[in-house]
Protein backbone atom coordinates (compact mmCIF):
# COMPACT_ATOMS: atom_id res chain seq x y z
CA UNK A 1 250.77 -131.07 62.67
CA UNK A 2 252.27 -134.51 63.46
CA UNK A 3 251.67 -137.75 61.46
CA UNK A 4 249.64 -140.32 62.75
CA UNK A 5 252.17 -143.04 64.02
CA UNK A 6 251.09 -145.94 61.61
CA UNK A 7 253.52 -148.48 60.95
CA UNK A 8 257.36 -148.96 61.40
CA UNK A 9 258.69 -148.88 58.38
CA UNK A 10 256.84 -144.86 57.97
CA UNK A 11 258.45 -144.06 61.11
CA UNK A 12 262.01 -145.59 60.58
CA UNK A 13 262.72 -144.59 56.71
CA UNK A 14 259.61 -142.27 56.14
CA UNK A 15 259.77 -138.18 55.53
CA UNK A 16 257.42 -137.14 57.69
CA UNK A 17 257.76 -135.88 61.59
CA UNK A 18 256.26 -139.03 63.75
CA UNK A 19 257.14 -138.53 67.14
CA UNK A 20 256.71 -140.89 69.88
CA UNK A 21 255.67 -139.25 73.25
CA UNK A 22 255.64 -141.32 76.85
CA UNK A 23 252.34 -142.04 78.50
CA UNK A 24 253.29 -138.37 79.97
CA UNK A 25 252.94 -137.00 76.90
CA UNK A 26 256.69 -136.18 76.82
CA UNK A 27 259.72 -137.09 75.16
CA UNK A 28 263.34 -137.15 76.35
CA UNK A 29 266.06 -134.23 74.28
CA UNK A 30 269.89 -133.67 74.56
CA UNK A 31 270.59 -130.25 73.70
CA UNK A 32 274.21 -129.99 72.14
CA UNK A 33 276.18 -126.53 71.73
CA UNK A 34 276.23 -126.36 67.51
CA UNK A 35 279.83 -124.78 67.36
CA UNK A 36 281.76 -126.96 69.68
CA UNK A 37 279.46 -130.29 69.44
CA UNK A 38 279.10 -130.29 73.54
CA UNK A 39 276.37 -131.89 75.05
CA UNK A 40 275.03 -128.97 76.88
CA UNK A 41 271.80 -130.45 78.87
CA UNK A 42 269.00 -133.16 78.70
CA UNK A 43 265.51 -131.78 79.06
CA UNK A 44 261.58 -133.16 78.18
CA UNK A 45 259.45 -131.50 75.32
CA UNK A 46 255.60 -131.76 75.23
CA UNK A 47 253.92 -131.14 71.97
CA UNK A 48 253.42 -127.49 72.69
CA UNK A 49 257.02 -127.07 73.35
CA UNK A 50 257.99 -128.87 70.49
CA UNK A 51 255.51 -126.89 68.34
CA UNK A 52 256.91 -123.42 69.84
CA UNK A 53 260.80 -124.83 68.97
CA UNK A 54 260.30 -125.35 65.99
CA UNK A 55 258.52 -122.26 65.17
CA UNK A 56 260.33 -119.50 66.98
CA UNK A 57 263.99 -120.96 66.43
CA UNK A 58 264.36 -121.11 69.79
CA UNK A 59 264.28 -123.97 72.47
CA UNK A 60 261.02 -124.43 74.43
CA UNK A 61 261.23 -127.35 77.61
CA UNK A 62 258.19 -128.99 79.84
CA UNK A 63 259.16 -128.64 83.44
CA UNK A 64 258.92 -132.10 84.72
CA UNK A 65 258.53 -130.39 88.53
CA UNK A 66 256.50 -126.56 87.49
CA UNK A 67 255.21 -128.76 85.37
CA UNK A 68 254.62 -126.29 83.00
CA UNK A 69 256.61 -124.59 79.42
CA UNK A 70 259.35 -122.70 80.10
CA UNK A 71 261.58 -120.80 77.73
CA UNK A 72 264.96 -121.62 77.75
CA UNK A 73 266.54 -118.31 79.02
CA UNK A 74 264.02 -116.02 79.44
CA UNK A 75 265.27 -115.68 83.00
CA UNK A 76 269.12 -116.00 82.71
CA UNK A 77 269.34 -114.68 79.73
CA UNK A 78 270.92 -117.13 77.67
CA UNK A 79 268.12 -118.41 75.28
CA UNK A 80 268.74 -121.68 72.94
CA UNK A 81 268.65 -120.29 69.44
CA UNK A 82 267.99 -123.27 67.32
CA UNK A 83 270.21 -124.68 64.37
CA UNK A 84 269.05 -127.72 63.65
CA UNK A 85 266.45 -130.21 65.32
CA UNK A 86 266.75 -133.66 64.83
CA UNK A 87 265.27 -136.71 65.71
CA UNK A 88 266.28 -140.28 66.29
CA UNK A 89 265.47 -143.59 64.19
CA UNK A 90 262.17 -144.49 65.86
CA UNK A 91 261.21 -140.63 66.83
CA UNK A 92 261.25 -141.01 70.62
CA UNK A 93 264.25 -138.72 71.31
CA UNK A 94 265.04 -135.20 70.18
CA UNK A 95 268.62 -133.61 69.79
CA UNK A 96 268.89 -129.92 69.48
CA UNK A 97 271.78 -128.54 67.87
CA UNK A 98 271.69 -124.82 69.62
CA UNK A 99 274.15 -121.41 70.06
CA UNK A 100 273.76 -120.26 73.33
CA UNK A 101 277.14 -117.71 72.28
CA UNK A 102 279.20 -117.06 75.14
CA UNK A 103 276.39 -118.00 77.29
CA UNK A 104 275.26 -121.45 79.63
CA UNK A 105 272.44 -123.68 79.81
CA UNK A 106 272.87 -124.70 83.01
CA UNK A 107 270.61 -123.29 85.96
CA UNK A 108 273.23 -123.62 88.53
CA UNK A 109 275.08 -121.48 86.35
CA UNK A 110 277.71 -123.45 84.67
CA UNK A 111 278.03 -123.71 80.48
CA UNK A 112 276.64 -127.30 80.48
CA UNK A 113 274.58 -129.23 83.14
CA UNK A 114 277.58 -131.78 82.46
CA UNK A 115 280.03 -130.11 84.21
CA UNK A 116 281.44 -133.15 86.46
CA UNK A 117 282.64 -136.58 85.57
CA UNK A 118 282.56 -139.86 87.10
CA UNK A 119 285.50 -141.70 87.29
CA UNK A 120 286.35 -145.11 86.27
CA UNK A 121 287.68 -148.21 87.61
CA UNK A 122 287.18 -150.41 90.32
CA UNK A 123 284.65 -148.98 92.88
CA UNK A 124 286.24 -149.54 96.87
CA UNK A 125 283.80 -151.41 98.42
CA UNK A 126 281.84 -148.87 101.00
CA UNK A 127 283.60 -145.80 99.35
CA UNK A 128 281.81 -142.85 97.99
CA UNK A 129 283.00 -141.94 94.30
CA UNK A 130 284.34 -138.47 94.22
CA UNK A 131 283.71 -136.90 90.82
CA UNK A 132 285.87 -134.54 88.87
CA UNK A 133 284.69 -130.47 88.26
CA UNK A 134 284.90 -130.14 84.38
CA UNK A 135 283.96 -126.68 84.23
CA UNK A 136 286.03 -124.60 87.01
CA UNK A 137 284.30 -121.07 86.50
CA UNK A 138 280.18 -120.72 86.30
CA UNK A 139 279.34 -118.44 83.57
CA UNK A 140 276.56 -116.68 85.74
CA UNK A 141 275.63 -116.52 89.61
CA UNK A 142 272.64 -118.53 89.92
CA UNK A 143 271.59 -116.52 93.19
CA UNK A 144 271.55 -113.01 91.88
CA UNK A 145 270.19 -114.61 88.44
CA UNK A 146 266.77 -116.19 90.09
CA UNK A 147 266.50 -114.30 92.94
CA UNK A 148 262.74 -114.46 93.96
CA UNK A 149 262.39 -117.71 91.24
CA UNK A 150 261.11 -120.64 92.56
CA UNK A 151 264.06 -123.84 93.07
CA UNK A 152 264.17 -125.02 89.14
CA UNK A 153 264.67 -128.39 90.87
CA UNK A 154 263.63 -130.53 93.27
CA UNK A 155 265.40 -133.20 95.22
């Protein structure tokens, strides 16, 4: 289904679909909201996931804890349809171009798993950095939304 990595030149300027998975057998994807160009989350494909993606036209992850395939929103709800799928110069990262409508992508319930940013500047020496909320309202309640699910993450 793949090509046979063979040389650099194939991979860089060639045609055909080369990609380059870790010694885990995964590789690293950004998922960005089509319509609004957002970076919505950051997620691992195996090559079953990526095989289901592209058929189905709808995003397929490896759980890097369950360590298992999981469907993008067959919990929540919200499901990744797929617009485009591309893949960067030396096929070792994915993006995903997906409409998720009026939904989110993030399991704590938020539109995008990017919903805080870090400030910049000098860093007080000893001082915790406070980050800014990005998002103010979650698009879903995570607790009445996985209720009974096992933690999607682990810390």
């Amino acid at each position: 289904m793949f090509k046979k990595r063979e040389n650099v030149v194939e991979i860089e300027e060639g045609d055909m679909l080369s990609p380059k998975f870790d010694n885990d057998g995964l590789i690293p994807v950004i998922t960005m909201c089509d319509k609004t160009k957002d970076i919505l989350m950051h997620g691992y494909m195996n090559v079953e996931a990526l095989k289901k993606t592209i058929e189905t036209k709808e995003a397929y992850y490896f759980s890097r804890s369950r360590k298992s395939i999981w469907h993008k929103g067959k919990t929540s709800g919200f499901t990744q349809r797929v617009k485009e799928i591309r893949i960067d110069d030396d096929q070792d990262s994915i993006l995903l171009m997906v409409d998720i409508g009026n939904g989110a992508s993030c399991h704590v319930g938020y539109r995008s798993c990017f919903y805080r940013s870090v400030p910049l500047g000098k860093i007080e020496n000893g001082r915790e950095i406070q980050m800014k909320f990005l998002e103010k309202e979650k698009k879903f309640d995570p607790k009445e939304v996985y209720k009974g699910q096992p933690n999607p993450t682990k810390i």
